[in-house]
Protein backbone atom coordinates (compact mmCIF):
# COMPACT_ATOMS: atom_id res chain seq x y z
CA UNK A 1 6.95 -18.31 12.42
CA UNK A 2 6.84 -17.26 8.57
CA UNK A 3 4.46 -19.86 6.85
CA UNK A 4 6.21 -21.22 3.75
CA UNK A 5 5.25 -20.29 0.18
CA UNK A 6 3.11 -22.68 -1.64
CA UNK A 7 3.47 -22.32 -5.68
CA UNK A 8 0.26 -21.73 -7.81
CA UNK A 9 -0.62 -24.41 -10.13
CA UNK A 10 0.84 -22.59 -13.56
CA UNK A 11 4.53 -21.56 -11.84
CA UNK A 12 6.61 -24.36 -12.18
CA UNK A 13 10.69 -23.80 -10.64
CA UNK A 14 13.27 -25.09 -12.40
CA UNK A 15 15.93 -27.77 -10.84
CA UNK A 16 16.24 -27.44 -6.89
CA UNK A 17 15.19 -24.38 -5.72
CA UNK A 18 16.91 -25.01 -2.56
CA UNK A 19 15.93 -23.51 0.53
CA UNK A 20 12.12 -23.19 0.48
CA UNK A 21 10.26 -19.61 -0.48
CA UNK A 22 8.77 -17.87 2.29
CA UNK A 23 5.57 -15.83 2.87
CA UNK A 24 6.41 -12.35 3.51
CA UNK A 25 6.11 -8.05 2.07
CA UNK A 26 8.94 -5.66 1.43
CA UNK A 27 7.66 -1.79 1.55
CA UNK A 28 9.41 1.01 -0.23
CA UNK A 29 8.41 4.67 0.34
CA UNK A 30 8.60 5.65 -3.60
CA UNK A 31 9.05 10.21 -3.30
CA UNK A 32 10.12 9.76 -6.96
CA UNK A 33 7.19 8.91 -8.35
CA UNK A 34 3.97 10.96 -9.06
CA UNK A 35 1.93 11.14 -6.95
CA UNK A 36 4.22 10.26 -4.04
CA UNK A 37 3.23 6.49 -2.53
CA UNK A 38 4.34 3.42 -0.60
CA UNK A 39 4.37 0.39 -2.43
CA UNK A 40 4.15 -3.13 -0.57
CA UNK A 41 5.16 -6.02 -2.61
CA UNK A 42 4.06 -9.60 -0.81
CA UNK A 43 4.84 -13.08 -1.68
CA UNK A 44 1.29 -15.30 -0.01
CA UNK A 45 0.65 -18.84 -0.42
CA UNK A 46 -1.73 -19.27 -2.99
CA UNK A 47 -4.34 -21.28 -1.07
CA UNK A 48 -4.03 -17.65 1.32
CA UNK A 49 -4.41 -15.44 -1.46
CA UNK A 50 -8.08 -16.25 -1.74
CA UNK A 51 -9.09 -14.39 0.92
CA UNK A 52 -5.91 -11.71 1.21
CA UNK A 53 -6.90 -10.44 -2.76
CA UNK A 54 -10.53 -9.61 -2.49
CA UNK A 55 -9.66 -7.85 1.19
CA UNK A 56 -7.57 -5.97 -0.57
CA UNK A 57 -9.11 -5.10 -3.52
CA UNK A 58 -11.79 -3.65 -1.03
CA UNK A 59 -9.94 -0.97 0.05
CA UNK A 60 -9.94 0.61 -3.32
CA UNK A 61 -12.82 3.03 -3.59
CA UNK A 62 -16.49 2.70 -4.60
CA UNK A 63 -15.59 2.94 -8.27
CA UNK A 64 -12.04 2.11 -10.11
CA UNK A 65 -10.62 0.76 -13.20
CA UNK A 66 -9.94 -2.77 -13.64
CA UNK A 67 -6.50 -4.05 -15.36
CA UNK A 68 -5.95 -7.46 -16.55
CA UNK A 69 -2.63 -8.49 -17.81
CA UNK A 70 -1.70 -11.52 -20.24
CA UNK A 71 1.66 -12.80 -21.01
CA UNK A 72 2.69 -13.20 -24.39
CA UNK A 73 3.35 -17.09 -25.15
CA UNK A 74 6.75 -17.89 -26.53
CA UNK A 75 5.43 -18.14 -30.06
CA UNK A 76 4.08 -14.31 -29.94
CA UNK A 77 7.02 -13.16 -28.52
CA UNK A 78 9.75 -14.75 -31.03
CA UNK A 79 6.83 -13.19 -33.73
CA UNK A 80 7.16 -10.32 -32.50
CA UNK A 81 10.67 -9.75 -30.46
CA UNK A 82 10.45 -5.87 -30.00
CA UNK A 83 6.55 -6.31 -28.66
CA UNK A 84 5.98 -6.20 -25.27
CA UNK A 85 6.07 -9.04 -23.01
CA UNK A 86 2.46 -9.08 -21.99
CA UNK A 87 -0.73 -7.71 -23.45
CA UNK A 88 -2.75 -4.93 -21.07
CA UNK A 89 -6.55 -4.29 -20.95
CA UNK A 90 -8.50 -2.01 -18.68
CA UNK A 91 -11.72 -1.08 -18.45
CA UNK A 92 -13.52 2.52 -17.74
CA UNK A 93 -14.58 3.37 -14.25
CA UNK A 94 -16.42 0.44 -12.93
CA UNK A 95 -17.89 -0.40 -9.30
CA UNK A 96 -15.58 -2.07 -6.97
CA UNK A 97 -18.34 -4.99 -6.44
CA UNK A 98 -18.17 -5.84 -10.32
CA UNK A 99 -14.06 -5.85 -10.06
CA UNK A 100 -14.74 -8.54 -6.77
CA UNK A 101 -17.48 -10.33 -9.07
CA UNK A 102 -15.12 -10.93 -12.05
CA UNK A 103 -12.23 -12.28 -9.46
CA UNK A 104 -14.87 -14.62 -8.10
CA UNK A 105 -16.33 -16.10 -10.98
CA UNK A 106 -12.88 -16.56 -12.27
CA UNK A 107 -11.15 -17.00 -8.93
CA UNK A 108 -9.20 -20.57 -9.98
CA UNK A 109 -8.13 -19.58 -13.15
CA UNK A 110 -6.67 -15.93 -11.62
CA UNK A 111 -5.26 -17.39 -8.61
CA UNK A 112 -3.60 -19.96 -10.79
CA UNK A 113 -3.12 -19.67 -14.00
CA UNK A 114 0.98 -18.45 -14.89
CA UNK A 115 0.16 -16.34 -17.82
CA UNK A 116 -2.54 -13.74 -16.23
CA UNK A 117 -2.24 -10.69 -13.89
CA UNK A 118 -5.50 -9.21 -12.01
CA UNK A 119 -6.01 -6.14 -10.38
CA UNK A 120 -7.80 -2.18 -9.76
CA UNK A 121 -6.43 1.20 -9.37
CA UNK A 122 -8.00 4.58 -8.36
CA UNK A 123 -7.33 6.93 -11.13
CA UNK A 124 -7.61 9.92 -8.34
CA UNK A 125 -4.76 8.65 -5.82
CA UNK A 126 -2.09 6.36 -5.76
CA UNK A 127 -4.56 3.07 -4.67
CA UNK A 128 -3.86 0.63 -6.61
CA UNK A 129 -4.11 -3.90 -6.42
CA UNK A 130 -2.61 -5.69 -8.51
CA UNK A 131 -1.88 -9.54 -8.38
CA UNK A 132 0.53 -10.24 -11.21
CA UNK A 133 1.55 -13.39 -13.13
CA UNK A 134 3.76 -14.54 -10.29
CA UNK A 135 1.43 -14.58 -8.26
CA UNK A 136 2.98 -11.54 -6.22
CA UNK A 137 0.89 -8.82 -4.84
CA UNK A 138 1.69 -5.08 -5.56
CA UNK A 139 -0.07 -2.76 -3.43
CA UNK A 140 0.11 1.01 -4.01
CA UNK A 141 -1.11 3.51 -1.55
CA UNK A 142 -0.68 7.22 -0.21
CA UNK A 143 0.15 5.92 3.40
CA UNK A 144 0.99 3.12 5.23
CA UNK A 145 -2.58 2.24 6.10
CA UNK A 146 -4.70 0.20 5.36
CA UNK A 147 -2.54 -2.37 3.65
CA UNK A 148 -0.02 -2.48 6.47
CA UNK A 149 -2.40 -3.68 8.98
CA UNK A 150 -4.45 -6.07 6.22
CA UNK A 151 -1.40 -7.85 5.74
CA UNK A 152 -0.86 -7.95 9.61
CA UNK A 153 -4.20 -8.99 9.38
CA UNK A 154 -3.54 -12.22 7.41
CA UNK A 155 -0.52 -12.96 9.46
CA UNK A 156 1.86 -12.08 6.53
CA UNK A 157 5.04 -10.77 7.91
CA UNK A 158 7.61 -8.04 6.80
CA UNK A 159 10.50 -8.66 5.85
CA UNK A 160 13.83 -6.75 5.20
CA UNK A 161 14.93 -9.06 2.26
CA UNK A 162 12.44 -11.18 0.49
CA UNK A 163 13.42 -14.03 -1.49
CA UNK A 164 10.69 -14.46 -4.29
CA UNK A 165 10.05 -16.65 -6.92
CA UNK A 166 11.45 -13.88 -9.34
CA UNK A 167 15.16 -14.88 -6.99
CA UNK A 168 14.45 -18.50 -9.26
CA UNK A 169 14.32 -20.12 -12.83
CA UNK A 170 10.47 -20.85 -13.31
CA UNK A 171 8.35 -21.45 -15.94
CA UNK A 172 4.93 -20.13 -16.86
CA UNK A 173 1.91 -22.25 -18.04
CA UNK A 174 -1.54 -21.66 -18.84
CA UNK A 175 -3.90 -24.05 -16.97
CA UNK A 176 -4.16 -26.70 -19.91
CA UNK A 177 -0.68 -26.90 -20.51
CA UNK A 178 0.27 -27.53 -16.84
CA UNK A 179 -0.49 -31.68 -17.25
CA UNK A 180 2.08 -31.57 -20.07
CA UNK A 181 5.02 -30.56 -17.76
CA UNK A 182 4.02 -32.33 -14.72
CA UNK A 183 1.33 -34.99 -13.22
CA UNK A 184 -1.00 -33.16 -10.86
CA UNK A 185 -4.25 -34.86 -8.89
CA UNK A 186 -6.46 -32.37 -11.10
CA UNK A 187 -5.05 -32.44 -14.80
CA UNK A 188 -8.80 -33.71 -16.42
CA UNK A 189 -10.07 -30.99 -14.63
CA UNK A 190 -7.44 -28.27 -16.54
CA UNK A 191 -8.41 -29.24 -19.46
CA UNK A 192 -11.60 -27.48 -19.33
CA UNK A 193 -12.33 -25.04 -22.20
CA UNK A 194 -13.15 -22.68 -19.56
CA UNK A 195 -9.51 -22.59 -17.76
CA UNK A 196 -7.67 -21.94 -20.97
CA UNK A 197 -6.75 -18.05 -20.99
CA UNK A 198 -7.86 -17.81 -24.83
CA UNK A 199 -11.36 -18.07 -23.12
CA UNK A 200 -11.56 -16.92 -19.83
CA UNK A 201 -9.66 -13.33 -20.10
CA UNK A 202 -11.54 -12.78 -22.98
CA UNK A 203 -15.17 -13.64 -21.27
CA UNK A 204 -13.51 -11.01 -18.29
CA UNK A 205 -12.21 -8.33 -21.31
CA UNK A 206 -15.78 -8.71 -22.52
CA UNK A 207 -17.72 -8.98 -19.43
CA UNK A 208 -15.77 -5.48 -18.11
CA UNK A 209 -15.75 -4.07 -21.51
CA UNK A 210 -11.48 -3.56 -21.33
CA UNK A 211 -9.76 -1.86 -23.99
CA UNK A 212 -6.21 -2.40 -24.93
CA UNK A 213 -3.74 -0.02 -22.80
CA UNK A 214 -1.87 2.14 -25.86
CA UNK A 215 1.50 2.32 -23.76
CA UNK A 216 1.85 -1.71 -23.54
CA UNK A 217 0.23 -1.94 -26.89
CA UNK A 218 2.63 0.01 -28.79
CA UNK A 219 5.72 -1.96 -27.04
CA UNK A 220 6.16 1.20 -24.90
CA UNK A 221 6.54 -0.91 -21.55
């Protein structure tokens, strides 16, 4: 039975979504691209995505770069309409246990937070993780393996057509501006300095030493 999708604590939908969201991948065989790769795209419950991310992020090799990806508030972008919609960083070559470090320390705030994407790539091969601001989980490799049987190892199905959150009107919040929009049991608790994105992706850009990516920079993307 495919579990249903539960929403992070920064996506909020818009009017009746109607039939629930779903757990679930789609994999395309991309021969188009350079190199050649399969990508697997996977909608998880966001309580599940604790333990799918870091598995995944495992299978990357010894040493990668680290990307972390901010959305551009509404403010920015109506400052700046022909910018891109979200600001990149990434970092040089790095061990794979400092990428898992950073997505533990700030695990909550990654896992949750509407504006921020997380994730490593192998600049040798086509291995790439990358957990966007949806909360949807890209996963780039030169063959079917190993993500096709870590997802069957988290129970998270394939399907031929995936219904995502993307299929929906939503809305994305940092952390501290969640208990504006809605009452949830832990709104004291997002008001921590430490959960607003102005401070915690720049204590990871710091902590990783991440320099702005020139293509998103210069409103290439």
């Amino acid at each position: 039975m495919v579990a249903e999708y539960v929403l992070p604590v920064g996506l909020l939908v818009d009017g009746d979504p109607g039939d629930p969201l779903d757990e679930g991948y789609e994999v395309q065989w991309r021969d188009d691209e350079d190199p050649p790769h399969y990508f697997f795209h996977a909608q998880v419950s966001v309580l599940r995505l604790e333990r799918l991310v870091p598995a995944a992020l495992r299978c990357l090799p010894q040493f990668c770069h680290a990307v972390l990806e901010v959305r551009r508030s509404d403010f920015e972008m109506e400052r700046d309409p022909d910018g891109p919609s979200v600001d990149r960083w990434v970092s040089d070559l790095i061990p794979r246990g400092e990428l898992l470090h950073v997505l533990e320390r700030y695990r909550f705030s990654l896992l949750h937070d509407g504006m921020v994407g997380f994730g490593g790539y192998d600049p040798e091969s086509a291995f790439e993780v990358f957990l966007d601001d949806h909360k949807l989980l890209s996963l780039f490799s030169p063959s079917m393996e190993p993500f096709e049987q870590l997802l069957a190892a988290h129970r998270v199905p394939h399907a031929r057509e995936l219904r995502t959150l993307l299929d929906l009107d939503h809305e994305h919040h940092t952390l501290p501006s969640v208990p504006d929009r809605v009452d949830v049991p832990c709104s004291k608790r997002l008001l921590r300095k430490r959960l607003d994105v102005r401070w915690f992706a720049g204590a990871i850009r710091k902590r990783l030493h991440m320099q702005p990516e020139r293509l998103y920079q210069d409103g290439d993307s």
